[in-house]
N, C-alpha and C. Protein backbone atom coordinates (compact mmCIF):
# COMPACT_ATOMS: atom_id res chain seq x y z
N UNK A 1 -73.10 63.95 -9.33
CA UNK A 1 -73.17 64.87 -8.21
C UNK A 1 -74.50 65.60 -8.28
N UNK A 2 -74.81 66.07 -7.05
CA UNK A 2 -76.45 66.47 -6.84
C UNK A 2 -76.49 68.03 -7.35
N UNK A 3 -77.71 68.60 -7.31
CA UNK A 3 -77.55 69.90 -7.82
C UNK A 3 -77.05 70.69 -6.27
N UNK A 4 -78.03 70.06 -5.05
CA UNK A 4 -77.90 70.54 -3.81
C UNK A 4 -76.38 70.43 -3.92
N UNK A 5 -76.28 69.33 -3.99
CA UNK A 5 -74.34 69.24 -3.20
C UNK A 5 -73.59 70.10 -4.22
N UNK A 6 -73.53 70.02 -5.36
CA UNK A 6 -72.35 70.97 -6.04
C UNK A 6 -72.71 72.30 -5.51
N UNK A 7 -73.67 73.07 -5.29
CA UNK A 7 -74.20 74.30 -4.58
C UNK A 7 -73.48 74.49 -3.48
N UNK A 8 -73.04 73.48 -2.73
CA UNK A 8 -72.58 73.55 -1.53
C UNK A 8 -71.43 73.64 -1.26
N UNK A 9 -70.78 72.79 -2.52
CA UNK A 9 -69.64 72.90 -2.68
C UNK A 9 -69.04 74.27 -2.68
N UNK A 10 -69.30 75.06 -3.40
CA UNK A 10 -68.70 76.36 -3.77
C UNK A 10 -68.57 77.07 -2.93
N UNK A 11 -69.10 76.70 -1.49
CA UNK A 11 -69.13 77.90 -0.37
C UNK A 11 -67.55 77.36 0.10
N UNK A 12 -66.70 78.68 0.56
CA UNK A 12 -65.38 77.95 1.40
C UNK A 12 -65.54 77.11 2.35
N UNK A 13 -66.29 76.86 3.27
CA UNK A 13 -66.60 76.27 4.63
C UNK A 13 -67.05 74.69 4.38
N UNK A 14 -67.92 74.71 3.12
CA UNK A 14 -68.52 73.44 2.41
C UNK A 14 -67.29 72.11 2.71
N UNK A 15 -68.55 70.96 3.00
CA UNK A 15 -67.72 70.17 3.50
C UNK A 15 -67.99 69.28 2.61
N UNK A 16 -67.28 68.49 1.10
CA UNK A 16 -67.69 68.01 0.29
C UNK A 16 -68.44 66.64 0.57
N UNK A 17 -68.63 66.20 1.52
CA UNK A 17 -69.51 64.81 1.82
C UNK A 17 -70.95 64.64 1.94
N UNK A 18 -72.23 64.15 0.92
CA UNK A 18 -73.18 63.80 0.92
C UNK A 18 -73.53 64.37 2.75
N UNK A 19 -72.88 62.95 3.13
CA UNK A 19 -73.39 62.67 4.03
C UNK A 19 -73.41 63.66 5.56
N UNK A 20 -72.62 64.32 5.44
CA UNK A 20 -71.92 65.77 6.14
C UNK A 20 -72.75 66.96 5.60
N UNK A 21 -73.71 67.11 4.57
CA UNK A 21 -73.97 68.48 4.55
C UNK A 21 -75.07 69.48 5.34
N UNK A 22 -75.04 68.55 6.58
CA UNK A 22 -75.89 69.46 7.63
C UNK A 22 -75.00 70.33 8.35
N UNK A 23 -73.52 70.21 7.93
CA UNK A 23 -72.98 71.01 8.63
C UNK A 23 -72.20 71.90 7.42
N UNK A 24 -72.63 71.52 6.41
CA UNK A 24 -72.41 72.87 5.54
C UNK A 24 -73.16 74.44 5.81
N UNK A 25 -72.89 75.67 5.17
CA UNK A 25 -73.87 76.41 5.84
C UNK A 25 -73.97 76.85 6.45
N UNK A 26 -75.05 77.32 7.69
CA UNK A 26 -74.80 77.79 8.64
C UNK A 26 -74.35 77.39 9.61
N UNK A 27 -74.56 75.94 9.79
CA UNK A 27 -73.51 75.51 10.98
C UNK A 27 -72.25 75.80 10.71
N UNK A 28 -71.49 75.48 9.35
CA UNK A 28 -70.38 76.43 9.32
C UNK A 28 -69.61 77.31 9.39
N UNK A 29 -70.53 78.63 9.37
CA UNK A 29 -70.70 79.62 9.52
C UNK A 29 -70.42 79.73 10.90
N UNK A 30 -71.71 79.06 12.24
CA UNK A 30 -71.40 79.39 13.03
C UNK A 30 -70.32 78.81 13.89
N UNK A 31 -69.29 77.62 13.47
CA UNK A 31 -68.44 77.34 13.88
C UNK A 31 -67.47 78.70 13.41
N UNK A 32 -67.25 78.72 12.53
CA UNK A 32 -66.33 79.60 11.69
C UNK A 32 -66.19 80.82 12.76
N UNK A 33 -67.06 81.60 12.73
CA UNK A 33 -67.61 82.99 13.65
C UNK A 33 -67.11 82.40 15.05
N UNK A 34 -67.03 81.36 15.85
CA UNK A 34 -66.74 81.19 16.74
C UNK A 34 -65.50 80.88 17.32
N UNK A 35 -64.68 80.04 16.40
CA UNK A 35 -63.27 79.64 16.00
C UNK A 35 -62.89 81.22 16.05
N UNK A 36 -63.36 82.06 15.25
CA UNK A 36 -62.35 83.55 15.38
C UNK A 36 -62.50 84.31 16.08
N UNK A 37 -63.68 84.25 17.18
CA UNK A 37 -63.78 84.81 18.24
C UNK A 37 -62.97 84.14 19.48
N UNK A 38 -62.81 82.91 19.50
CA UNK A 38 -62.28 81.89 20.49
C UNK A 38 -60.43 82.51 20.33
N UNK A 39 -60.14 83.08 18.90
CA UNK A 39 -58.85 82.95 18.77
C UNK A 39 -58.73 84.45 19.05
N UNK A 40 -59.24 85.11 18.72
CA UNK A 40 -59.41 86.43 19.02
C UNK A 40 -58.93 86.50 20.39
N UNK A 41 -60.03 85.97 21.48
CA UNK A 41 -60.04 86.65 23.08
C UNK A 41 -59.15 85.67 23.49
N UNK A 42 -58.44 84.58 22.76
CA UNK A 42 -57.16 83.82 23.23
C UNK A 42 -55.87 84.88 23.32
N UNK A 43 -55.65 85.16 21.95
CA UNK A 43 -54.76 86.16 21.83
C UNK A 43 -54.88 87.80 22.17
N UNK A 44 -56.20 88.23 22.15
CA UNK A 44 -56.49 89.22 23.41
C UNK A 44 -55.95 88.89 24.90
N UNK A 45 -56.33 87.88 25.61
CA UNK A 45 -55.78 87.34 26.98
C UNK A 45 -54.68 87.10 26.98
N UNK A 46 -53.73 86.81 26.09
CA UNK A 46 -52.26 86.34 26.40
C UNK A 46 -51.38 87.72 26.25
N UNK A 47 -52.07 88.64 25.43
CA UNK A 47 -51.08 90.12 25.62
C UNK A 47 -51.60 90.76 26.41
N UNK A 48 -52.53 90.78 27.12
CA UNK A 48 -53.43 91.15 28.33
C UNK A 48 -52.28 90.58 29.74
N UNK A 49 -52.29 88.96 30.04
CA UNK A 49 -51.38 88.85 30.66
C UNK A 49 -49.92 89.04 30.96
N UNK A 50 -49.30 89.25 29.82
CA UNK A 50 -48.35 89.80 29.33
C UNK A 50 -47.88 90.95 29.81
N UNK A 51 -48.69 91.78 29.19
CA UNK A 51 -48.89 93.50 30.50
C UNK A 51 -48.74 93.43 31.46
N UNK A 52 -49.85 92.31 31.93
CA UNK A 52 -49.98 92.27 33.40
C UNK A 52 -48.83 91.75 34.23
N UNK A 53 -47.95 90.91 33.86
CA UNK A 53 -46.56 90.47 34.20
C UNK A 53 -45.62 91.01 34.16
N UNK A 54 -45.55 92.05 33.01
CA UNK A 54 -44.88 93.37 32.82
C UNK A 54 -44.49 94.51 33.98
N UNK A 55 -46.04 94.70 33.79
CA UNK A 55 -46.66 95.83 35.28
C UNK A 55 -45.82 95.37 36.74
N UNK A 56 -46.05 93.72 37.24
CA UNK A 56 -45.85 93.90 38.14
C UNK A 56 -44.48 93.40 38.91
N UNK A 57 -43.26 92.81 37.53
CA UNK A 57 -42.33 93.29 38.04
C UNK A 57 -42.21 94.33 37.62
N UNK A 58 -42.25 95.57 36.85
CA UNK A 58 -42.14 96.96 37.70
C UNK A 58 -42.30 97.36 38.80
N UNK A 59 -43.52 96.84 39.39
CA UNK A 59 -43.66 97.29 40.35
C UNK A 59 -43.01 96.63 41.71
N UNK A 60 -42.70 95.13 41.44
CA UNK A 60 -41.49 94.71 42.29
C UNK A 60 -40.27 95.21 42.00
N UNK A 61 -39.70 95.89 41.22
CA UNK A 61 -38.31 96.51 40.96
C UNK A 61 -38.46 97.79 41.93
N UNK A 62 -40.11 98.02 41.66
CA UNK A 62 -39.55 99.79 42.54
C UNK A 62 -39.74 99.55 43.79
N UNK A 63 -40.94 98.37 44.41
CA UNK A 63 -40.45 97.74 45.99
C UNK A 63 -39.47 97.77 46.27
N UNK A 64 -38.05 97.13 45.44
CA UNK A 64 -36.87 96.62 45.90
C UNK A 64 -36.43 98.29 46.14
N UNK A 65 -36.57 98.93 45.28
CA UNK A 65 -35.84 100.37 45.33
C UNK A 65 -36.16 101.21 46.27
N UNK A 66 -37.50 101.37 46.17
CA UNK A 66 -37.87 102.08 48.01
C UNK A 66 -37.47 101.18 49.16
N UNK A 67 -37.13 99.97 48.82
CA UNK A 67 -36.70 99.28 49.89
C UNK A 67 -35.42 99.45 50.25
N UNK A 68 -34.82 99.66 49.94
CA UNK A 68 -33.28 99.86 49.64
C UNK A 68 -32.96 101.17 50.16
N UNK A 69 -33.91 102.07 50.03
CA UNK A 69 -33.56 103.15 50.31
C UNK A 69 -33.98 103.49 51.47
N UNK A 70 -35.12 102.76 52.22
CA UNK A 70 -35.36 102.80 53.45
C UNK A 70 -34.10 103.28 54.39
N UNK A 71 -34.25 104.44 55.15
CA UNK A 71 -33.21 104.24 56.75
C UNK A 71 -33.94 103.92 58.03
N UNK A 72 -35.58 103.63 58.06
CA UNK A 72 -36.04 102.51 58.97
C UNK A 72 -36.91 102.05 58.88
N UNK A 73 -37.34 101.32 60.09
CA UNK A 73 -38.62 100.36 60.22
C UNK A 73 -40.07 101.10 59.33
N UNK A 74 -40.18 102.69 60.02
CA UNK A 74 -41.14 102.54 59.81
C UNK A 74 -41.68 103.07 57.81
N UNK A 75 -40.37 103.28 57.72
CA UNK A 75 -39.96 103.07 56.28
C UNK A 75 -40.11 102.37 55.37
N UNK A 76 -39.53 101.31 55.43
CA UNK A 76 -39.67 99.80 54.90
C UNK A 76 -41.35 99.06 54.91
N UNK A 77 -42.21 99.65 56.75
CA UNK A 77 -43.42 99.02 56.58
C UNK A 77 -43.98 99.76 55.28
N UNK A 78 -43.95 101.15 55.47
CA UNK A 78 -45.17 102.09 54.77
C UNK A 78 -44.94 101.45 52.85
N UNK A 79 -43.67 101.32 52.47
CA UNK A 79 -43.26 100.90 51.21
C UNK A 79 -44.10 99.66 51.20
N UNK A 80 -43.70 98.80 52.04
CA UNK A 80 -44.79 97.32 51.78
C UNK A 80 -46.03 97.51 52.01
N UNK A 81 -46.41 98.35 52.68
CA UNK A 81 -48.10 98.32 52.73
C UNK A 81 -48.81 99.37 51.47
N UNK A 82 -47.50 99.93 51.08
CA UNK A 82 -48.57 100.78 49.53
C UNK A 82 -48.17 99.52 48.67
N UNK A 83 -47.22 98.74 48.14
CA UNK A 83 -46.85 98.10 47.36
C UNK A 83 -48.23 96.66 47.53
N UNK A 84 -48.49 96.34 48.99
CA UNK A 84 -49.48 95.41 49.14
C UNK A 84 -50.88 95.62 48.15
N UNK A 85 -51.23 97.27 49.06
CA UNK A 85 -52.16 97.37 48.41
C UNK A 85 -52.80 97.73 46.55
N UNK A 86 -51.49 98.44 45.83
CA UNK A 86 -51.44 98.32 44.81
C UNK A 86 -51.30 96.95 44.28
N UNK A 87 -51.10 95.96 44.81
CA UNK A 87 -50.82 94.76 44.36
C UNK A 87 -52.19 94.23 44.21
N UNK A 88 -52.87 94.52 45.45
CA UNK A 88 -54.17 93.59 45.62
C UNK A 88 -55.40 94.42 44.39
N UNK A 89 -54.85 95.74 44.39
CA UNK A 89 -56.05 96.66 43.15
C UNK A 89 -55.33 96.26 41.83
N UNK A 90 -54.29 95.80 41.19
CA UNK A 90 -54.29 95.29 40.41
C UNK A 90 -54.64 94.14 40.20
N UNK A 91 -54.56 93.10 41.00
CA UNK A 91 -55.23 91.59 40.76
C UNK A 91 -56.14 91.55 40.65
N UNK A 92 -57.04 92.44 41.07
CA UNK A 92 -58.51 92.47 41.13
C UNK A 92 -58.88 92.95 40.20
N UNK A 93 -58.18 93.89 39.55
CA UNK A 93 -58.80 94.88 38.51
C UNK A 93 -58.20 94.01 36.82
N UNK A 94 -57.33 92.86 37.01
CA UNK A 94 -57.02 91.95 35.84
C UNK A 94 -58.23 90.91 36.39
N UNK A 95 -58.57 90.32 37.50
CA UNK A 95 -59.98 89.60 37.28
C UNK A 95 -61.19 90.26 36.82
N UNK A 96 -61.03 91.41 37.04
CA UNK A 96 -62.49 91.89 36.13
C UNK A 96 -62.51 91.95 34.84
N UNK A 97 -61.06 92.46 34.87
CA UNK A 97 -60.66 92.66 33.49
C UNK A 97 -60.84 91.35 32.24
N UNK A 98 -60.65 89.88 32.90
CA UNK A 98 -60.52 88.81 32.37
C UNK A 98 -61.58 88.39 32.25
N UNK A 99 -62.55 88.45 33.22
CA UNK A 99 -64.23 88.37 33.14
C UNK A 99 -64.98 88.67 32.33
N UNK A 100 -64.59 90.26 31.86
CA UNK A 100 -65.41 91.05 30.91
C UNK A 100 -65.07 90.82 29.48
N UNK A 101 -63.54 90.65 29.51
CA UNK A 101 -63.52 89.88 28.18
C UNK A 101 -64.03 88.55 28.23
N UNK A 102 -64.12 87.52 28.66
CA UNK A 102 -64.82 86.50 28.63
C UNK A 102 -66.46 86.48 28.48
N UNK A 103 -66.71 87.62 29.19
CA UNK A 103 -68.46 87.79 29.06
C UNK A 103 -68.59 88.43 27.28
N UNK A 104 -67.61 88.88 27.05
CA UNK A 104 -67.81 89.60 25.47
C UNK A 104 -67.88 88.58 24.70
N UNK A 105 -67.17 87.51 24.74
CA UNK A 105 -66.93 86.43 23.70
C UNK A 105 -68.30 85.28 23.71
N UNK A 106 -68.63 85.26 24.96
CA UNK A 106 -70.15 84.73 25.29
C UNK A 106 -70.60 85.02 24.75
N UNK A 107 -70.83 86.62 24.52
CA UNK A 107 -72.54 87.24 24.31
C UNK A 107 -71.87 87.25 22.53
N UNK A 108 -70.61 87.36 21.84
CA UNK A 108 -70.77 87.07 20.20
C UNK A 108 -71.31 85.75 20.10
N UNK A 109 -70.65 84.88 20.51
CA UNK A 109 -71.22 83.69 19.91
C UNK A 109 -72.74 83.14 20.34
N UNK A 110 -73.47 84.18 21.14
CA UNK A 110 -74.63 84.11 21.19
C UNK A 110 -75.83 84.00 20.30
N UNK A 111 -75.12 84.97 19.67
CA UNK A 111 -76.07 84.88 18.09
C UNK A 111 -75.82 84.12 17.08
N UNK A 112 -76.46 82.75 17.11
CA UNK A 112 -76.29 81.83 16.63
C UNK A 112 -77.14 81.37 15.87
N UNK A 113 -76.65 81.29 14.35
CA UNK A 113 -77.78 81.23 13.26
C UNK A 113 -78.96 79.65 12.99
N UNK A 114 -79.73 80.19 12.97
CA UNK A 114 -81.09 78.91 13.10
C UNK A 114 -80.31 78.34 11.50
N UNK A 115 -80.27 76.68 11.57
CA UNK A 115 -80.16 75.37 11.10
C UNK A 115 -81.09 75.18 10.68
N UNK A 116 -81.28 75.29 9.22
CA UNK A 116 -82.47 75.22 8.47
C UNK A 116 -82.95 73.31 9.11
N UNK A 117 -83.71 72.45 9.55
CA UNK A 117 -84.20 71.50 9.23
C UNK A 117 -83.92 70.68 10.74
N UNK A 118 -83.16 71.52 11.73
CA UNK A 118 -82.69 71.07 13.36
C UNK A 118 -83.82 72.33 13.75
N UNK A 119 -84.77 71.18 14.61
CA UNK A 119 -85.73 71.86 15.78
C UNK A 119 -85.09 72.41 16.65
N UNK A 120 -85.29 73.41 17.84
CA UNK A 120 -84.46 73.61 19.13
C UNK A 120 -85.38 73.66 19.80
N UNK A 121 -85.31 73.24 20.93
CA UNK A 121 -86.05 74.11 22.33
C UNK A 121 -86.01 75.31 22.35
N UNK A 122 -86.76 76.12 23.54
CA UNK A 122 -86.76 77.02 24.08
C UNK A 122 -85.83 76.79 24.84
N UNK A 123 -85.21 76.22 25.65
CA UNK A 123 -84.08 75.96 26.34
C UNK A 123 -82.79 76.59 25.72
N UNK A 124 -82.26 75.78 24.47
CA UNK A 124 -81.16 75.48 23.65
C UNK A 124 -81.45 76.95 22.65
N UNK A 125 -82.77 77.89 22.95
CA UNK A 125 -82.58 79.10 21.63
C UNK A 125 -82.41 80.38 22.81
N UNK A 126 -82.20 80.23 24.13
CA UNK A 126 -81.49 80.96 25.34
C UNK A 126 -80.36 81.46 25.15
């Protein structure tokens, strides 16, 4: 065994194959860093939606209830047109919401560590 490769070995990420150790290192690293950010804003977004499914049968339970309690027309409209519009400021405000976490997870894995012995463009170091 090489002096390089047993060196390499010892890191957790180290991938014991000769022929594989360009991705020992920092490419490991930056898979690694990315894998736990990827799992991170996965499981950020799924209790995120969660809430958000939460929220809005509540808020269809209390439709049904001001609905119910309506004694007329113009009763029943005014309940559906606040319930509309709270409906439409929450959807909108979980797409931003879903955006911005998505733009966060972008800009970590942005910083992405230079590969000792792989050239990049100016393109690909954007």
């Amino acid at each position: 065994m090489s002096e390089k490769f047993s060196a390499t070995v010892k890191s957790e990420t180290a991938i014991p194959l000769p022929a594989l150790e360009v991705f020992n290192g920092p490419a490991a690293s930056a898979v690694t860093k990315n894998s736990e950010t990827l799992a991170k804003g996965m499981q950020d977004t799924s209790t995120q939606f969660g809430e958000f499914v939460s929220s809005r049968i509540e808020a269809n339970v209390e439709l049904y209830t001001q609905c119910r309690e309506c004694t007329d027309w113009a009763g029943l409209m005014d309940a559906q047109q606040k319930w509309l519009q709270n409906t439409s400021q929450a959807y909108s405000d979980q797409a931003n919401s879903i955006i911005s976490m998505t733009q966060s997870m972008f800009k970590q894995s942005e910083n992405k560590p230079v590969i000792p012995g792989i050239k990049t463009t100016e393109k690909t170091q954007k």
